[in-house]
N, C-alpha and C. Protein backbone atom coordinates (compact mmCIF):
# COMPACT_ATOMS: atom_id res chain seq x y z
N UNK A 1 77.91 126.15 93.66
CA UNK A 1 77.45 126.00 95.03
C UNK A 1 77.33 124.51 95.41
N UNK A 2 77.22 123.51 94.20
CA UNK A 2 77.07 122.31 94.83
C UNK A 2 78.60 121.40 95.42
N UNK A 3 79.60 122.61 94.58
CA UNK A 3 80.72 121.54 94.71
C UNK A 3 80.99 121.80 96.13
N UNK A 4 80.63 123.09 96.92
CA UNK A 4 80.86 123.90 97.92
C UNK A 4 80.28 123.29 99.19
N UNK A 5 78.95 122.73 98.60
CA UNK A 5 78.08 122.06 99.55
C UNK A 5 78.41 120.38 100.02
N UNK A 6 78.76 119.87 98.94
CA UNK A 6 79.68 118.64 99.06
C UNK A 6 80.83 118.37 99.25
N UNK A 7 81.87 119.54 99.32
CA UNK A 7 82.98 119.71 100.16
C UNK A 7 82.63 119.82 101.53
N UNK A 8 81.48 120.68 102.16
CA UNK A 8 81.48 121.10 103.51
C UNK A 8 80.79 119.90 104.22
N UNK A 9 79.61 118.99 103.55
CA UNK A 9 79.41 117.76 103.91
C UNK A 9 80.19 116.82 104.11
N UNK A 10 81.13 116.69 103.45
CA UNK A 10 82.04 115.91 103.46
C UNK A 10 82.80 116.21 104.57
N UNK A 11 83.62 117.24 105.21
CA UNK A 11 84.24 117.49 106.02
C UNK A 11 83.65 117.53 107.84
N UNK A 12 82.41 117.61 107.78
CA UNK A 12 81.41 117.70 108.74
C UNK A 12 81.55 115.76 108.82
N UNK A 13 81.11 115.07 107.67
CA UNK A 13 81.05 114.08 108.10
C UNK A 13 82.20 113.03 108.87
N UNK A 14 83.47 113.66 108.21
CA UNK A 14 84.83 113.37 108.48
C UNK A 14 85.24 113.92 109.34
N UNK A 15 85.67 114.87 109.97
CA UNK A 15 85.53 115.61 111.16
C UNK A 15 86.71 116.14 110.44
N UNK A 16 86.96 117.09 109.54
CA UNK A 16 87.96 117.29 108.17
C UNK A 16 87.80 119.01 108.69
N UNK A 17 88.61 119.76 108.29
CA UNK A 17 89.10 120.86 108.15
C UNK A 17 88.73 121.45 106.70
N UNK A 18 88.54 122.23 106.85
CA UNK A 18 88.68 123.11 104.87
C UNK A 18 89.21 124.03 104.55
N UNK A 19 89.77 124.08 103.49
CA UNK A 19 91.29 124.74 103.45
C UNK A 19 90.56 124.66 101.80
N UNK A 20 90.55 126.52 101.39
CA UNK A 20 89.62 127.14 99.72
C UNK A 20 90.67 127.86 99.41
N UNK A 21 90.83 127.86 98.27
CA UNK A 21 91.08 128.77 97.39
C UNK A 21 90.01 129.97 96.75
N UNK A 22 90.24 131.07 97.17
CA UNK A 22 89.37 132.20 96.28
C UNK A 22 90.09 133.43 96.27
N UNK A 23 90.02 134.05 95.28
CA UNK A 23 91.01 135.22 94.55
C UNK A 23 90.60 136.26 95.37
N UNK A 24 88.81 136.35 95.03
CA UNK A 24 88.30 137.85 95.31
C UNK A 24 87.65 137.76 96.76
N UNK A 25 87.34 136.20 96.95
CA UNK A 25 86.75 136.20 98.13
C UNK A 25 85.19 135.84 97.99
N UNK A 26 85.25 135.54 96.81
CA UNK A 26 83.43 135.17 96.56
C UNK A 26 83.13 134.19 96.74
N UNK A 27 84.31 133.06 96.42
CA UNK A 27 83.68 131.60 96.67
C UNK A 27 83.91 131.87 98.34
N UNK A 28 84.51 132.19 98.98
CA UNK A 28 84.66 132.14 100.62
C UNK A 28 83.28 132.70 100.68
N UNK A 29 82.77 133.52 100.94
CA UNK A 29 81.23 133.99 100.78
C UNK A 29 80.38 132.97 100.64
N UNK A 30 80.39 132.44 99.71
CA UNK A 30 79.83 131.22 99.33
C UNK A 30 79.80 129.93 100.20
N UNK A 31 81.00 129.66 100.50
CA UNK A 31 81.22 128.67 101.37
C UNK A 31 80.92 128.69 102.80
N UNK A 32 80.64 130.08 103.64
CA UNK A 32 80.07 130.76 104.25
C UNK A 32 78.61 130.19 104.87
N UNK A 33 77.78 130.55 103.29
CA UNK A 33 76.49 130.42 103.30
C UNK A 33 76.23 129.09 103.61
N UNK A 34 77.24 128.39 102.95
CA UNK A 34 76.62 126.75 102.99
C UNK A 34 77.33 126.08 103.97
N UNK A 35 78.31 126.47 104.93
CA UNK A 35 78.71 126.30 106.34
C UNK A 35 77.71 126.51 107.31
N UNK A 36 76.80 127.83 107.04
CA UNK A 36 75.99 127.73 108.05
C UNK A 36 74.52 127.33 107.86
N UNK A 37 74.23 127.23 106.79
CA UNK A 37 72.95 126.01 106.07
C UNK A 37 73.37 124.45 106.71
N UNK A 38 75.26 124.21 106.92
CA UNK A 38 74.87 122.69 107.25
C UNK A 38 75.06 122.86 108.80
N UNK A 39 75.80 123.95 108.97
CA UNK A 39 76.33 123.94 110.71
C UNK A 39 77.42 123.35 111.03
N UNK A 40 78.38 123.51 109.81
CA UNK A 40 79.39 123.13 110.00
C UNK A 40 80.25 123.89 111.10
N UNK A 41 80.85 122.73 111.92
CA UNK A 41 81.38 123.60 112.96
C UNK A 41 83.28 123.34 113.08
N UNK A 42 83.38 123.08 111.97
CA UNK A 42 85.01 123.13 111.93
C UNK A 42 85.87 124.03 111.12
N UNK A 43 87.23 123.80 111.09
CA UNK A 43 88.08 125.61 110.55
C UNK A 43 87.96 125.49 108.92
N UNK A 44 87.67 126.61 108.78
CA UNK A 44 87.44 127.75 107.48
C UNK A 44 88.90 128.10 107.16
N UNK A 45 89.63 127.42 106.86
CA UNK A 45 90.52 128.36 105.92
C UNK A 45 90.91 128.75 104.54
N UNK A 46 90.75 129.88 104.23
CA UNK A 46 90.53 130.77 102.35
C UNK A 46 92.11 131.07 102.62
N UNK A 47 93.25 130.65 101.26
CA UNK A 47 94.18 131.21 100.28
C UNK A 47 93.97 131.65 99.59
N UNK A 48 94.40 132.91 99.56
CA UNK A 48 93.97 133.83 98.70
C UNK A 48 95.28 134.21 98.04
N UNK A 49 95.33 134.76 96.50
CA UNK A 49 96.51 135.38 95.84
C UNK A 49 97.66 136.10 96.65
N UNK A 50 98.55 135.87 96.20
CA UNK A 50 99.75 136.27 96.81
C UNK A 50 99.61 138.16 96.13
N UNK A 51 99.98 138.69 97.04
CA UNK A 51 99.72 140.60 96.51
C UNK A 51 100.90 140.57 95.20
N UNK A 52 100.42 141.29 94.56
CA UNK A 52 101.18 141.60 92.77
C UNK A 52 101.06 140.30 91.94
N UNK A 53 99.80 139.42 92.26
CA UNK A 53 99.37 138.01 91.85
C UNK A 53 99.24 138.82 90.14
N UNK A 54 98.52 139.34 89.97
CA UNK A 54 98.05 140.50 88.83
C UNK A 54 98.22 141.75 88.34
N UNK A 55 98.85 142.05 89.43
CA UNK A 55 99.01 143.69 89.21
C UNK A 55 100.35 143.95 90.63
N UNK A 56 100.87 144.59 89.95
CA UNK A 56 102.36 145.06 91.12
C UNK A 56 101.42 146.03 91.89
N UNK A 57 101.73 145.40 93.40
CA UNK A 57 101.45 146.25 94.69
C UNK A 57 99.83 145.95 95.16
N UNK A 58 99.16 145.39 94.17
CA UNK A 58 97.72 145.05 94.84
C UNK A 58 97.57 143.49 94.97
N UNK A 59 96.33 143.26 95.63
CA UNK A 59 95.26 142.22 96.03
C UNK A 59 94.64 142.17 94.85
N UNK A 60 94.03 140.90 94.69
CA UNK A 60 92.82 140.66 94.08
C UNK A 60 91.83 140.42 95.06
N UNK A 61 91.53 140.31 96.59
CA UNK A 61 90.65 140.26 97.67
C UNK A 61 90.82 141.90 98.32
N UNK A 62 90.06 142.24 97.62
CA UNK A 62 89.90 144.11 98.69
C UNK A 62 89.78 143.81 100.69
N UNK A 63 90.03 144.66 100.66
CA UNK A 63 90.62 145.05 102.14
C UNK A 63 88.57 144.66 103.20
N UNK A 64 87.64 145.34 102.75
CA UNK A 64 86.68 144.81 103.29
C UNK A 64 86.28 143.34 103.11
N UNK A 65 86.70 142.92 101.95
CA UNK A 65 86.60 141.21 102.21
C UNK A 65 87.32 140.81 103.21
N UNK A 66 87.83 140.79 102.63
CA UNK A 66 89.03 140.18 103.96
C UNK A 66 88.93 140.52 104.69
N UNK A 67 89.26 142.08 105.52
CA UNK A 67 88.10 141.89 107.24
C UNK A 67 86.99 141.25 107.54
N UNK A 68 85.82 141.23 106.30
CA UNK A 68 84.81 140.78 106.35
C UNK A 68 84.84 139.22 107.02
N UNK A 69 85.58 138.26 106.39
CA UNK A 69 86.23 136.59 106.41
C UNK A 69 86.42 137.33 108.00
N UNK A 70 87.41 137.49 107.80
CA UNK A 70 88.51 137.62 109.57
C UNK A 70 87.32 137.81 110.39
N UNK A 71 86.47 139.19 110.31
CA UNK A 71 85.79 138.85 111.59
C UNK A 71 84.42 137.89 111.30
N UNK A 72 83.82 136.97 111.04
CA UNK A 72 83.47 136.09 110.37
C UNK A 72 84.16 134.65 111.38
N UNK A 73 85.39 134.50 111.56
CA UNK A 73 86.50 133.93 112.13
C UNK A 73 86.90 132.73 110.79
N UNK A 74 87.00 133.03 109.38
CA UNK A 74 87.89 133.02 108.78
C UNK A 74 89.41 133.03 108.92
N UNK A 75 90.16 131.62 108.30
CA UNK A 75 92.10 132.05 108.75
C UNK A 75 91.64 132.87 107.44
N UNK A 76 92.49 133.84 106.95
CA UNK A 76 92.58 133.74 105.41
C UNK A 76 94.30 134.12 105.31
N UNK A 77 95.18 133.04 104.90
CA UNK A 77 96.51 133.00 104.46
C UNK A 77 96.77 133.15 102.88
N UNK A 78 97.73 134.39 102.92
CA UNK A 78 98.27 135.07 101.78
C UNK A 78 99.83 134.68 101.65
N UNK A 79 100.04 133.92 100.85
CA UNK A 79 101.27 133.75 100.69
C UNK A 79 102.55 133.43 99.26
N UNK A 80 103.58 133.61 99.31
CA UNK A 80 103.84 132.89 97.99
C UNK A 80 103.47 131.46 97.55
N UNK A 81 103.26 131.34 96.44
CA UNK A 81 102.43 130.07 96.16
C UNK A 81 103.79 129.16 95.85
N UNK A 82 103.77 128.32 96.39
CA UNK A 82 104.08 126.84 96.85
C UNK A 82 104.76 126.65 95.37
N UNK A 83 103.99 126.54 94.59
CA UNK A 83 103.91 125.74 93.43
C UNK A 83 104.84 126.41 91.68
N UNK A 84 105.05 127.68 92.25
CA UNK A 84 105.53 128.58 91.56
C UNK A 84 106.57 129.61 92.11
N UNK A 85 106.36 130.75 92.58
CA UNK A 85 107.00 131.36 93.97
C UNK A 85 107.92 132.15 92.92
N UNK A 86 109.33 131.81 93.60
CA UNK A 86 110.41 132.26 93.05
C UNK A 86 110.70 131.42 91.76
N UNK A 87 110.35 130.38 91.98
CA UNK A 87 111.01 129.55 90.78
C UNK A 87 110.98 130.07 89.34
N UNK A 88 109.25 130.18 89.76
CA UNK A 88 108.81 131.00 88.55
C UNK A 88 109.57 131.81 87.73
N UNK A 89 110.26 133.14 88.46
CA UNK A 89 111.04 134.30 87.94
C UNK A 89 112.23 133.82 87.42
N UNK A 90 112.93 132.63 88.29
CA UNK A 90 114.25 132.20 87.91
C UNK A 90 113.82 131.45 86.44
N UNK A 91 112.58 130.84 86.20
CA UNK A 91 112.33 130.12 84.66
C UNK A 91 112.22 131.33 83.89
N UNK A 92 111.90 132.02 83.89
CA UNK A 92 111.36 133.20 83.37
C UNK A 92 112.76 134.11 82.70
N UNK A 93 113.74 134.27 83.65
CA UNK A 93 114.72 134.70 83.28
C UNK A 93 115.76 134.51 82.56
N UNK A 94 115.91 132.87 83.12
CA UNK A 94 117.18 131.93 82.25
C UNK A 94 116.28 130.42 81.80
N UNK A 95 115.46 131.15 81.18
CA UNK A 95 114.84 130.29 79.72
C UNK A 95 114.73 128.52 80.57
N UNK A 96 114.52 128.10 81.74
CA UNK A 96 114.64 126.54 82.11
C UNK A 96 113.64 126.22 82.52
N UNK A 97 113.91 125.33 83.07
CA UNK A 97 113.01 124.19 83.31
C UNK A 97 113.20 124.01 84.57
N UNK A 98 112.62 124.05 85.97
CA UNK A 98 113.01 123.85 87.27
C UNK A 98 112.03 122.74 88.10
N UNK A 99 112.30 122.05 89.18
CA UNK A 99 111.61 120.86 89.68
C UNK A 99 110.61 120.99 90.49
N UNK A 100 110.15 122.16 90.69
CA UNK A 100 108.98 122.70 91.12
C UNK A 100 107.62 122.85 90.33
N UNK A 101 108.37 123.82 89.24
CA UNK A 101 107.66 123.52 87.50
C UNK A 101 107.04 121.92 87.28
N UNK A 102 107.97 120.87 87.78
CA UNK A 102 107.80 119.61 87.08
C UNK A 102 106.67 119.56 87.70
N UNK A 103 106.19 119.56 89.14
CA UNK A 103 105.66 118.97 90.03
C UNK A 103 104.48 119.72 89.56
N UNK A 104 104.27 120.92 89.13
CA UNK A 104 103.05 121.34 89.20
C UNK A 104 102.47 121.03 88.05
N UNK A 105 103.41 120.98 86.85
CA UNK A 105 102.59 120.85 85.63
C UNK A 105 102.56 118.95 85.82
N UNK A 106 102.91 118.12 86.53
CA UNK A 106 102.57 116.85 86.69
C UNK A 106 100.97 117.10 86.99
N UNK A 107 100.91 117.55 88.40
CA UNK A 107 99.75 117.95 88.97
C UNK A 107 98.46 118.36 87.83
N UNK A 108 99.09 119.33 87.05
CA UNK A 108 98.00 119.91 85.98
C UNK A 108 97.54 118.71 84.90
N UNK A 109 98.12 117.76 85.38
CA UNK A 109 98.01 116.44 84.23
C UNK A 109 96.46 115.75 85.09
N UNK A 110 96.11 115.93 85.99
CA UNK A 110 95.26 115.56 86.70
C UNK A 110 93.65 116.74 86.95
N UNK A 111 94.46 118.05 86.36
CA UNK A 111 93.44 119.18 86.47
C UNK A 111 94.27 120.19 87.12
N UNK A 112 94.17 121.51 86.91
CA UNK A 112 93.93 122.28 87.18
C UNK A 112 93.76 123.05 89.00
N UNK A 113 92.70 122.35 88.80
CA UNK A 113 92.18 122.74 90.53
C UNK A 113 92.77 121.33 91.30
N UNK A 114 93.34 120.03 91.07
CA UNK A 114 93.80 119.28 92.01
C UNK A 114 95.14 119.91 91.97
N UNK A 115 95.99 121.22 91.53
CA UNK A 115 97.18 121.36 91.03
C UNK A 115 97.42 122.14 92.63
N UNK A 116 95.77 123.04 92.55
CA UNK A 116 95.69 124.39 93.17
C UNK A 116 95.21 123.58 94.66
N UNK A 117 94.52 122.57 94.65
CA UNK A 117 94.32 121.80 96.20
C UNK A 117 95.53 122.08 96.73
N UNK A 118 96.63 121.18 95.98
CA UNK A 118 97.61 120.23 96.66
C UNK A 118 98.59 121.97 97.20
N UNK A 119 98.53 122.95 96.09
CA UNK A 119 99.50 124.19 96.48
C UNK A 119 98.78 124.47 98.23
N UNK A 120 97.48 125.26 97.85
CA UNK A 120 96.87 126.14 98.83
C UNK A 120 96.92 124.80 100.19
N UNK A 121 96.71 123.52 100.02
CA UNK A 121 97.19 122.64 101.30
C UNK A 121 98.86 123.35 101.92
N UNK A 122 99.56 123.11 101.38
CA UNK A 122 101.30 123.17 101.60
C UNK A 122 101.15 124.71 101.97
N UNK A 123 100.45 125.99 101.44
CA UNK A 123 100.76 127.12 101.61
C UNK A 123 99.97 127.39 103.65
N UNK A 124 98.62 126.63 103.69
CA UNK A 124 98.24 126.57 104.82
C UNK A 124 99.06 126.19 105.81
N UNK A 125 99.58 124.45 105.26
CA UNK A 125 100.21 124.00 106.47
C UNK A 125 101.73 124.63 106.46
N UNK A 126 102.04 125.10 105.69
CA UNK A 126 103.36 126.28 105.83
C UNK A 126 103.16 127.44 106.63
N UNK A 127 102.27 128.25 106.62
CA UNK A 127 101.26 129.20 107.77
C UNK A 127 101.12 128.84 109.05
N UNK A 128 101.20 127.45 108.82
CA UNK A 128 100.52 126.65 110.88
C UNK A 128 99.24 126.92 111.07
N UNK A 129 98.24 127.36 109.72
CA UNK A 129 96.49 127.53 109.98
C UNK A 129 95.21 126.33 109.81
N UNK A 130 96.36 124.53 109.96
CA UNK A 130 95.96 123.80 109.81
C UNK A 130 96.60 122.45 110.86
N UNK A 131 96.15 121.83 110.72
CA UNK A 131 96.68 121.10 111.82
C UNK A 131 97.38 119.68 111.00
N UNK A 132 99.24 119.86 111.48
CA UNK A 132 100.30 119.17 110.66
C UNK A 132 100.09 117.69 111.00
N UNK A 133 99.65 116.84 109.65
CA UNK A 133 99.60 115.81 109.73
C UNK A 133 98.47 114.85 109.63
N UNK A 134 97.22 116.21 109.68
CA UNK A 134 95.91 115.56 109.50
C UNK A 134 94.98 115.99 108.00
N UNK A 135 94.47 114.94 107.64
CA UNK A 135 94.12 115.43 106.30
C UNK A 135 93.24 116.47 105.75
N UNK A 136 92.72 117.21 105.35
CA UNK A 136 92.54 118.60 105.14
C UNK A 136 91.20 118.66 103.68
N UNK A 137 90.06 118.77 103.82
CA UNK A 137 89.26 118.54 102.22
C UNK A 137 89.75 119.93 101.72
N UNK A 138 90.11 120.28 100.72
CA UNK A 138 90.46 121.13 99.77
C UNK A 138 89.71 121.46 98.61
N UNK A 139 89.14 122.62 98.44
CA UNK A 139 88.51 123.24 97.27
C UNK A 139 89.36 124.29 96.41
N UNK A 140 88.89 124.12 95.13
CA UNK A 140 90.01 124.91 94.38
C UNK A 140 89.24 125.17 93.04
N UNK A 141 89.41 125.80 92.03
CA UNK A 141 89.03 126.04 90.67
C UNK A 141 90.12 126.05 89.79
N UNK A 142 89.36 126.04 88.59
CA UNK A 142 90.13 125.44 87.41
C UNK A 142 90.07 126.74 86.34
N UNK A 143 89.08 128.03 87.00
CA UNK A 143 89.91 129.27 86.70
C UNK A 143 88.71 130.33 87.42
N UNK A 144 87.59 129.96 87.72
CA UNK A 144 86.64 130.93 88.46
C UNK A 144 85.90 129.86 89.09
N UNK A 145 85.57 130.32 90.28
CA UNK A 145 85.02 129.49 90.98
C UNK A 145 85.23 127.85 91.34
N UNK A 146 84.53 127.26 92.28
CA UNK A 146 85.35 126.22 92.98
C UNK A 146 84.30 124.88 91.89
N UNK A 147 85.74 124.00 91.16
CA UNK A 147 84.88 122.97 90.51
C UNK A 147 85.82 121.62 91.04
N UNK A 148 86.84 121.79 92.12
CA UNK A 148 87.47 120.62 92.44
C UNK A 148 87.60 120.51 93.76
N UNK A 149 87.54 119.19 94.49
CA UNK A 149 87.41 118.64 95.86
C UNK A 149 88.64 117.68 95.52
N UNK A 150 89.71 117.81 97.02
CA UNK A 150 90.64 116.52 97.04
C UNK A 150 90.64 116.73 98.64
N UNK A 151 91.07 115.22 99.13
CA UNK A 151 91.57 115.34 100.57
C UNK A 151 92.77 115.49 100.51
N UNK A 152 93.70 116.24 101.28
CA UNK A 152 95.09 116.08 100.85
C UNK A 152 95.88 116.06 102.61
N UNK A 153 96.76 115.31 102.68
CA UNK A 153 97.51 115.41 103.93
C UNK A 153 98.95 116.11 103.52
N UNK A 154 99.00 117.43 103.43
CA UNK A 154 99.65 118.29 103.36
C UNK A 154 101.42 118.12 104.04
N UNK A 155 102.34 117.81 103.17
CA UNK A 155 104.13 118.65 104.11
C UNK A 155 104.16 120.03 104.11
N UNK A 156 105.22 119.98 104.52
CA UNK A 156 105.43 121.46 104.53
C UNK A 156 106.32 121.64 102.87
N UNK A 157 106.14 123.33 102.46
CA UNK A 157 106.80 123.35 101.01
C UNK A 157 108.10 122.73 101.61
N UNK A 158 108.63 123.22 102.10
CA UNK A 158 110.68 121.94 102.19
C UNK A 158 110.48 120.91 102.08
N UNK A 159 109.33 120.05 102.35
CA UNK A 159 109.14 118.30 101.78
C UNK A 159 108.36 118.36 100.76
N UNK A 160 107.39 119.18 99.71
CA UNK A 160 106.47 118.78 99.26
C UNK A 160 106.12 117.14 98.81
N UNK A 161 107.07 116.71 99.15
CA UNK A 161 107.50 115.28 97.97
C UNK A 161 106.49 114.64 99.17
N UNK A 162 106.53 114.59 100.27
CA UNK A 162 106.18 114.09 100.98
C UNK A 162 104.38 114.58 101.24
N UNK A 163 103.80 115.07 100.28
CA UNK A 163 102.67 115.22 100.56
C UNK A 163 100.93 114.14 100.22
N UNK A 164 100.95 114.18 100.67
CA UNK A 164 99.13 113.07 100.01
C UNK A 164 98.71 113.05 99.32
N UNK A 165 97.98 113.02 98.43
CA UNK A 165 96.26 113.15 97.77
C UNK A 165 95.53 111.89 98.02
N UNK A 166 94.91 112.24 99.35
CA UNK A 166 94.73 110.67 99.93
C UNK A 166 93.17 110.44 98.50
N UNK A 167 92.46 111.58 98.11
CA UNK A 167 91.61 111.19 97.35
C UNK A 167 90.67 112.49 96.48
N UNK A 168 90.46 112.06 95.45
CA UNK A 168 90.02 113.28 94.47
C UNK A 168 88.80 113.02 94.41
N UNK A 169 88.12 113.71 95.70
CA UNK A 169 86.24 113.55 95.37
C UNK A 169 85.75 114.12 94.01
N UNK A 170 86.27 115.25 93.22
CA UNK A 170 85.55 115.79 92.22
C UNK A 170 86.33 116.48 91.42
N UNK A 171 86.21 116.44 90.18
CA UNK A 171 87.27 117.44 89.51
C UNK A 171 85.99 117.56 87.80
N UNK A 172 86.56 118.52 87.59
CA UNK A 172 85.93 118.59 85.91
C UNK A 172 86.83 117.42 85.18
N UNK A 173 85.84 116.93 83.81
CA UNK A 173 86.61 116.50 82.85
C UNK A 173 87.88 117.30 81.60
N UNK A 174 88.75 116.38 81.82
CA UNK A 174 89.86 116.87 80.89
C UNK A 174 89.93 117.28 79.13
N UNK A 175 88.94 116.61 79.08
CA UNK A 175 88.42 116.37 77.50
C UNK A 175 87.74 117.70 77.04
């Protein structure tokens, strides 16, 4: 809750957007609570797993969460992930190495959740549920719940190359 609370401060103070990562929808809940503890009055947007993320044909965010967010006025964008996608299957199949792969496991050299900022940024501003060109605070986890903050000024996935990390407020240690 604190990383949650110092992301949403941060963006209140910046006049910043927020753009989360949450699977089931709990950290959005969360972020929720402490949006309206500060009165934050700018956009909420939760990425959530792409459907068959875990299981062929389902969500990991059930159908009342996610209305729940939406009417709430939550964006919440579901999409293929940026960072993996197709590539993924094509490594998977013919045993390689692809330049998407590079970029993310570069990313994972930094953590985890700055890997998952920089995706769920590109998957938003690929959506149009953020505004192109302005920098964006980003929350993400490093496998449950939110333990990383970056600002990121987001391309679209066809440029990723062209994307920011104007700055990494918080991340866990690597060690």
């Amino acid at each position: 809750m604190e990383i949650l609370k110092k992301a949403v401060l941060l963006a209140k103070e910046r006049n910043l957007d927020i753009c989360l990562a949450s699977t089931t929808g709990n950290t959005a809940r969360s972020a929720l609570e402490v949006i309206s503890e500060i009165n934050y009055t700018g956009k909420l947007v939760v990425v959530r797993n792409v459907c068959g993320f875990h299981k062929p044909g389902e969500t990991d965010m059930n159908n009342d969460v996610y209305n729940e967010l939406i009417e709430k006025g939550v964006t919440v964008i579901t999409a293929a992930h940026t960072l993996s996608g197709c590539e993924r299957g094509i490594s998977k199949k013919y045993s390689g190495v692809y330049p998407v792969q590079i970029i993310a496991d570069s990313l994972r050299m930094l953590g985890q959740g700055v890997k998952v900022c920089v995706e769920i940024s590109l998957m938003a501003n690929d959506a149009g549920a953020i505004t192109y060109g302005k920098p964006v605070v980003c929350v993400a986890g490093s496998g449950s719940g939110a333990d990383t903050i970056c600002i990121v000024t987001p391309a679209y996935s066809a440029s990723v190359l062209d994307t920011k990390i104007n700055e990494i407020i918080e991340k866990p240690d690597l060690y």
